[in-house]
Structures are given as C-alpha cells and as structure tokens.
C-alpha atoms as a PDB file:
ATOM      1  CA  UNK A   1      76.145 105.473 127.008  1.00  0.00           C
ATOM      2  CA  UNK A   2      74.767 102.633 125.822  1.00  0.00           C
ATOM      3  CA  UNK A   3      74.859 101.255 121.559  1.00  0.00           C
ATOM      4  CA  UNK A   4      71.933  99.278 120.578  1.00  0.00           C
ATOM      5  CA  UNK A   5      73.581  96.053 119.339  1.00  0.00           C
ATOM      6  CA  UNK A   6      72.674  96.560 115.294  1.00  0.00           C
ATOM      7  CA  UNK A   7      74.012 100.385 115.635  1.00  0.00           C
ATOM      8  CA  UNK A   8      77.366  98.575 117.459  1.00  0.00           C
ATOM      9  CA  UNK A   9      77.881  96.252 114.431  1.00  0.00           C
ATOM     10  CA  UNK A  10      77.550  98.563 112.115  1.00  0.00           C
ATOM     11  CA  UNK A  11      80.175 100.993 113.777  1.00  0.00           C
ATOM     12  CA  UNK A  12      82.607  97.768 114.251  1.00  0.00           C
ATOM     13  CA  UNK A  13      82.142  96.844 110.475  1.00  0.00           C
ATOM     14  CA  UNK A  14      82.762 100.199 109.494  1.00  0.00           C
ATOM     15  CA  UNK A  15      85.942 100.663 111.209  1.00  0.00           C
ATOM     16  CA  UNK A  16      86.967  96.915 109.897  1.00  0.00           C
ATOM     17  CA  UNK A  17      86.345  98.670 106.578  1.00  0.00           C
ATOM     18  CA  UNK A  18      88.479 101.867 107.068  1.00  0.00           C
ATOM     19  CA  UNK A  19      91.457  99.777 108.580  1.00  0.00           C
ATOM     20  CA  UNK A  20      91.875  97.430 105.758  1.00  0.00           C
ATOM     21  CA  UNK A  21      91.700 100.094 103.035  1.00  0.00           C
ATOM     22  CA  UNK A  22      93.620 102.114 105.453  1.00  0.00           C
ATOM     23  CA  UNK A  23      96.543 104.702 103.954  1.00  0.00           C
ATOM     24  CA  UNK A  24      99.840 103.391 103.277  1.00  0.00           C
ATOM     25  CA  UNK A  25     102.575 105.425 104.097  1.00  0.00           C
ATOM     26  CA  UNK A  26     104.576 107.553 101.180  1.00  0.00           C
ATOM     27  CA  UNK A  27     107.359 104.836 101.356  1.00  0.00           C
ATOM     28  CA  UNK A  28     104.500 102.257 100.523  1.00  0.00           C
ATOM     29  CA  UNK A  29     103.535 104.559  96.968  1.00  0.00           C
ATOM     30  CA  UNK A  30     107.017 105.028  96.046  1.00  0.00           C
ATOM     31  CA  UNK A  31     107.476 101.228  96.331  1.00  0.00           C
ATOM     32  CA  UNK A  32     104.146 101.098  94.538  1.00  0.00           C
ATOM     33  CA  UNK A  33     105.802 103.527  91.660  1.00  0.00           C
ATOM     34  CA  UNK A  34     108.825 101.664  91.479  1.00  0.00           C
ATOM     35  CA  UNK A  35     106.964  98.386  90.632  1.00  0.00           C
ATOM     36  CA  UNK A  36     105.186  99.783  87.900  1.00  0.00           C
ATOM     37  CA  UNK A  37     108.028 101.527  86.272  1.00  0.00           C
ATOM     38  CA  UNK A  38     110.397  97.960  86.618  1.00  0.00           C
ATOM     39  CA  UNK A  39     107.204  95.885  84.895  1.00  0.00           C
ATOM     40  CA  UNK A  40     104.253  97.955  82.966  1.00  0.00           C
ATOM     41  CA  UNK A  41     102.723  94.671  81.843  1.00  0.00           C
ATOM     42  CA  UNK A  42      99.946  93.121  83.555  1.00  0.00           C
ATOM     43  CA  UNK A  43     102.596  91.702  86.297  1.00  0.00           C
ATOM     44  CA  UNK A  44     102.781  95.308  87.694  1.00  0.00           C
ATOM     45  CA  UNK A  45      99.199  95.838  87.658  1.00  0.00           C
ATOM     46  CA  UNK A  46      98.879  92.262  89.695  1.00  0.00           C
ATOM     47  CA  UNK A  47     101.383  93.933  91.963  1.00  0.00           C
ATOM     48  CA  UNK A  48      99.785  96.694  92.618  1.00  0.00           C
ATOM     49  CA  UNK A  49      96.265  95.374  92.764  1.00  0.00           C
ATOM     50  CA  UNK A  50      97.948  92.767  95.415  1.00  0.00           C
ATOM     51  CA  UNK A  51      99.557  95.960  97.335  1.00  0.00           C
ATOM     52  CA  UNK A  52      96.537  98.027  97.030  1.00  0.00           C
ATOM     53  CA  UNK A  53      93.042  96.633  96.544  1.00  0.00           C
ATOM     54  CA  UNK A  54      93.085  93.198  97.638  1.00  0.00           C
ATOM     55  CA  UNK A  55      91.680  93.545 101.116  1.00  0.00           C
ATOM     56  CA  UNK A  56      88.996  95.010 100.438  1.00  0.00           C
ATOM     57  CA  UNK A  57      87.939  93.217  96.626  1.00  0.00           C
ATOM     58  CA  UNK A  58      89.816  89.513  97.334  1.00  0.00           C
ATOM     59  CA  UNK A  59      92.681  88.243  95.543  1.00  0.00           C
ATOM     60  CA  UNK A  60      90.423  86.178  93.048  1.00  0.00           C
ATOM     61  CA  UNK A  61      88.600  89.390  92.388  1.00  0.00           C
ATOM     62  CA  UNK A  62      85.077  88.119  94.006  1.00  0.00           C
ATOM     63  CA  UNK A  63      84.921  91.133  96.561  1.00  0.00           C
ATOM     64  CA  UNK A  64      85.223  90.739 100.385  1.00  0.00           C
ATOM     65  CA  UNK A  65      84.227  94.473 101.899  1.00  0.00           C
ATOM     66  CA  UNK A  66      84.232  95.980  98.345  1.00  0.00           C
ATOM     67  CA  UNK A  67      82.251  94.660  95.154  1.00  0.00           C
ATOM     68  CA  UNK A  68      83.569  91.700  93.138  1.00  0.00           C
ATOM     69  CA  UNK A  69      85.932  93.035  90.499  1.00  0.00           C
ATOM     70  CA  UNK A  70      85.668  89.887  87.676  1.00  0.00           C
ATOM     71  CA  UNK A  71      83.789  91.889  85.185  1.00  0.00           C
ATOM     72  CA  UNK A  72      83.944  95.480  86.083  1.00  0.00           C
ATOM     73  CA  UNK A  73      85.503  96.041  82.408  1.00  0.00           C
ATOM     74  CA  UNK A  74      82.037  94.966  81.115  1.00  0.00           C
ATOM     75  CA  UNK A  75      80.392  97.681  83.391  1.00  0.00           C
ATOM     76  CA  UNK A  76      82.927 100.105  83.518  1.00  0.00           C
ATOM     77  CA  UNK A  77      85.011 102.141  80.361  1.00  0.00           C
ATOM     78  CA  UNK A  78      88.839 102.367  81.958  1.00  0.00           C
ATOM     79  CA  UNK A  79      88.038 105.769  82.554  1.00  0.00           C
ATOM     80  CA  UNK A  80      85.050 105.102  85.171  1.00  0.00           C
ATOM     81  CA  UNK A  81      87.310 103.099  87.048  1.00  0.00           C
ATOM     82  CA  UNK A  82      90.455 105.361  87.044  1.00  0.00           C
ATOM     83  CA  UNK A  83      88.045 108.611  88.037  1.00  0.00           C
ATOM     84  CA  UNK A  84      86.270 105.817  91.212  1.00  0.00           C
ATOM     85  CA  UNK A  85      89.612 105.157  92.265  1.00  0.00           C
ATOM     86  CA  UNK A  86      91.027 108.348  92.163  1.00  0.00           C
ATOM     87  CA  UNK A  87      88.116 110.001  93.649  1.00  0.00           C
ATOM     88  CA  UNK A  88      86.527 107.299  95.430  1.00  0.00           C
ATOM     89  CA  UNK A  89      82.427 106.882  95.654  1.00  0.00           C
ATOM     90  CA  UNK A  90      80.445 105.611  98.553  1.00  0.00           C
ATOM     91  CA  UNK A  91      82.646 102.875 100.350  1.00  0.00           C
ATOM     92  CA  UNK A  92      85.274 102.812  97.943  1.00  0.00           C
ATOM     93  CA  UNK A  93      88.110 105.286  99.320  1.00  0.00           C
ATOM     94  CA  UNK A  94      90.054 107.663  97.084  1.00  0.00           C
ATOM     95  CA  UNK A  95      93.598 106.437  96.638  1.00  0.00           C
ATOM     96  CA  UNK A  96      94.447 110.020  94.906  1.00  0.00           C
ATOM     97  CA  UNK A  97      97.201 110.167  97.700  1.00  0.00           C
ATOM     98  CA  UNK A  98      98.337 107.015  97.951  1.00  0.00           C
ATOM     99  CA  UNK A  99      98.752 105.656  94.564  1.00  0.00           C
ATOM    100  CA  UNK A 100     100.527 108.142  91.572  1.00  0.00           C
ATOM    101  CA  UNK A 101      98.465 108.878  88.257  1.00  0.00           C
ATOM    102  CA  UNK A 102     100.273 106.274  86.700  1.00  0.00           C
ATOM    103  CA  UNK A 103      99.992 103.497  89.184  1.00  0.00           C
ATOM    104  CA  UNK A 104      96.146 104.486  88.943  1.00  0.00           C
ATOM    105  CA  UNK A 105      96.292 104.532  84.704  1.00  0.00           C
ATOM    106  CA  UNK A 106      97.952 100.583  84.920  1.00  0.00           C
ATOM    107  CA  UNK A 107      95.602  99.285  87.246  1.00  0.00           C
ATOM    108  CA  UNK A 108      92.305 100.997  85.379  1.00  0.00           C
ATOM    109  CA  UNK A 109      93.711  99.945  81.895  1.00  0.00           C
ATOM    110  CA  UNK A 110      94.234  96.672  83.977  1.00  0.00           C
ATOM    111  CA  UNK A 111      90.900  96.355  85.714  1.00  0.00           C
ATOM    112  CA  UNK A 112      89.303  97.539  82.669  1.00  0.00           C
ATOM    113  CA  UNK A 113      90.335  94.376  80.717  1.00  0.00           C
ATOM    114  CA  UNK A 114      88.336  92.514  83.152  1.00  0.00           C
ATOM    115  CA  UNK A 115      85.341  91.295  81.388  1.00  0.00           C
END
C-alpha cells in the first residue's frame, strides 16, 4: 500500500505530536506533585509547565505543536484553561491522568496570569 506524500506528512506530524505530549509515567506525576507541594509560588508552576507543557507550547510560551501561551489569560478565565487541560480539546491532550487536580489548579491560576 502506497501513502500519497501530503496524507504521509500528515500521519508523521501527527505521531511527532502524540510522542512529545506523550504520557509520563506515575513516578513522573508524583515527582510533578512533590514539586508543587515543596514551592506553590510561581517557581512550581515554571516547574511544572517545564515538566509538562513545554514541548508542545515552547519554553518562551510562543507555541511549537500547540498554540502560543503569552496571553492565554487575556482569552481564557483560569477556569477555561484548567477544564482544556484536564479534558483536553482538539490537539491539546487531556493530562487528567498525568497531572493531579492540584498540579492542574497551579498551572491554570499560573497560565491564567498570562496576559
């Protein structure tokens, strides 16, 4: 079987996609957790944001796979962006399982200052 060439790109991209939001393991959230409970201030957030959400949104915020993040607090109430990350929406997986409520509370309050 043969994949026209636009059909194989968009399969490779796709997979790119899924492998650098990809799960991380249980040990990964409790590490995650453990972070957050040591340093609830923005440092924590940072953490987690560099932990979790960085391959996909950039570490300047400006997007890569995912959307640029620099002013999603002017588009989005905290709440938005907790319920997007904890359900996920179109390319954006949820992270219900990988990151605890509270992990996902810091980094929406966090995100959510972002305007």
């Amino acid at each position: 079987m043969r994949l026209s060439m636009p059909l194989f790109t968009v399969l490779i991209i796709t997979i790119i996609m899924l492998a650098a939001c990809g799960s991380h393991s249980s040990q990964q959230n409790e590490t995650n957790t453990a972070v957050v409970e040591r340093d609830s201030d923005s440092n924590g957030a940072e953490m987690l944001y560099k932990k979790s959400c960085l391959s996909c949104h950039a570490a300047d915020l400006s997007g890569i796979v995912g959307p640029s993040l620099k002013e999603i607090g002017s588009k989005l109430t905290k709440e938005e962006i907790v319920e997007r990350m904890t359900m996920g929406r179109g390319g954006m997986p949820s992270f219900k399982s990988r990151l605890s409520e509270q992990d996902i509370d810091t980094l929406g309050s966090w995100l959510a200052d972002k305007k």
